[in-house]
C-alpha atoms as a PDB file:
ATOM      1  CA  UNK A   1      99.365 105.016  93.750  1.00  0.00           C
ATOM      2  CA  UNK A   2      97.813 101.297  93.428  1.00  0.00           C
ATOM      3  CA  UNK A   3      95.354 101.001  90.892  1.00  0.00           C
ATOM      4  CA  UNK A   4      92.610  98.247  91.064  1.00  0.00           C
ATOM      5  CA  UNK A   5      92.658  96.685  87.926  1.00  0.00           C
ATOM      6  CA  UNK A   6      90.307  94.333  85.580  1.00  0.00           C
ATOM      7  CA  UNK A   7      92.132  91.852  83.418  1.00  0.00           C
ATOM      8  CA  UNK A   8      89.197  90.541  80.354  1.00  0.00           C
ATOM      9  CA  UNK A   9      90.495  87.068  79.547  1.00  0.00           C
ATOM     10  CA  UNK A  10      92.009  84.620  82.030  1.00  0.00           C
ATOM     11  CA  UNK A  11      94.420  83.083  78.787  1.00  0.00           C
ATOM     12  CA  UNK A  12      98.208  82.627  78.914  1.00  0.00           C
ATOM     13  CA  UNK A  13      98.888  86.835  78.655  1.00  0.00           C
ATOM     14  CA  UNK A  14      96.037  87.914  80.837  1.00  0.00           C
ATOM     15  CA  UNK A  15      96.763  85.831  83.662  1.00  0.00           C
ATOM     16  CA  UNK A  16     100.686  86.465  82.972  1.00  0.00           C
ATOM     17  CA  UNK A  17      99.640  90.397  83.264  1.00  0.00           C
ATOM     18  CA  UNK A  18      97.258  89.963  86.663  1.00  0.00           C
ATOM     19  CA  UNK A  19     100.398  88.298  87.966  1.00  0.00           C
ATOM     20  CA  UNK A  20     102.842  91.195  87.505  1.00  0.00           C
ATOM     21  CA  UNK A  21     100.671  93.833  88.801  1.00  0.00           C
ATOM     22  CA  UNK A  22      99.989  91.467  91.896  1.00  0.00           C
ATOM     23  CA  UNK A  23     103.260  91.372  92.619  1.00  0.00           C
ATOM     24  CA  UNK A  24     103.665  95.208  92.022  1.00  0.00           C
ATOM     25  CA  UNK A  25     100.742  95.430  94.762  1.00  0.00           C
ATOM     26  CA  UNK A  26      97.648  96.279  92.849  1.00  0.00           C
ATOM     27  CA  UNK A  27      94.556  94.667  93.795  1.00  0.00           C
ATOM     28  CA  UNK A  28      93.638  92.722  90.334  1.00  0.00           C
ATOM     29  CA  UNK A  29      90.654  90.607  89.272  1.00  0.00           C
ATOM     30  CA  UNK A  30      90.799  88.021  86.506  1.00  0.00           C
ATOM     31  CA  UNK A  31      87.145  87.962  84.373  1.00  0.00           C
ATOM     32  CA  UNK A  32      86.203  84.918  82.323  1.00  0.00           C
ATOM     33  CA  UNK A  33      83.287  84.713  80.141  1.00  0.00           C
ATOM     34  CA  UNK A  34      82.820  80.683  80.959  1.00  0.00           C
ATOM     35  CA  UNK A  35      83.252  79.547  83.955  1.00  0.00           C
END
């Protein structure tokens, strides 16, 4: 089952984390509180 997933923080372990479960084939957005 593929989960879509938020990851809070686009810093060093969040975006390490969105980039597993890409690659596992969940959909995953990356939230940032600056742009």
């Amino acid at each position: 089952m593929r989960h879509r997933i938020a990851v809070v923080g686009s810093g060093p372990a969040g975006l390490t984390f969105a980039r597993v479960l890409h690659r596992h084939g969940h959909p995953v957005t990356v939230l940032e509180r600056d742009p």
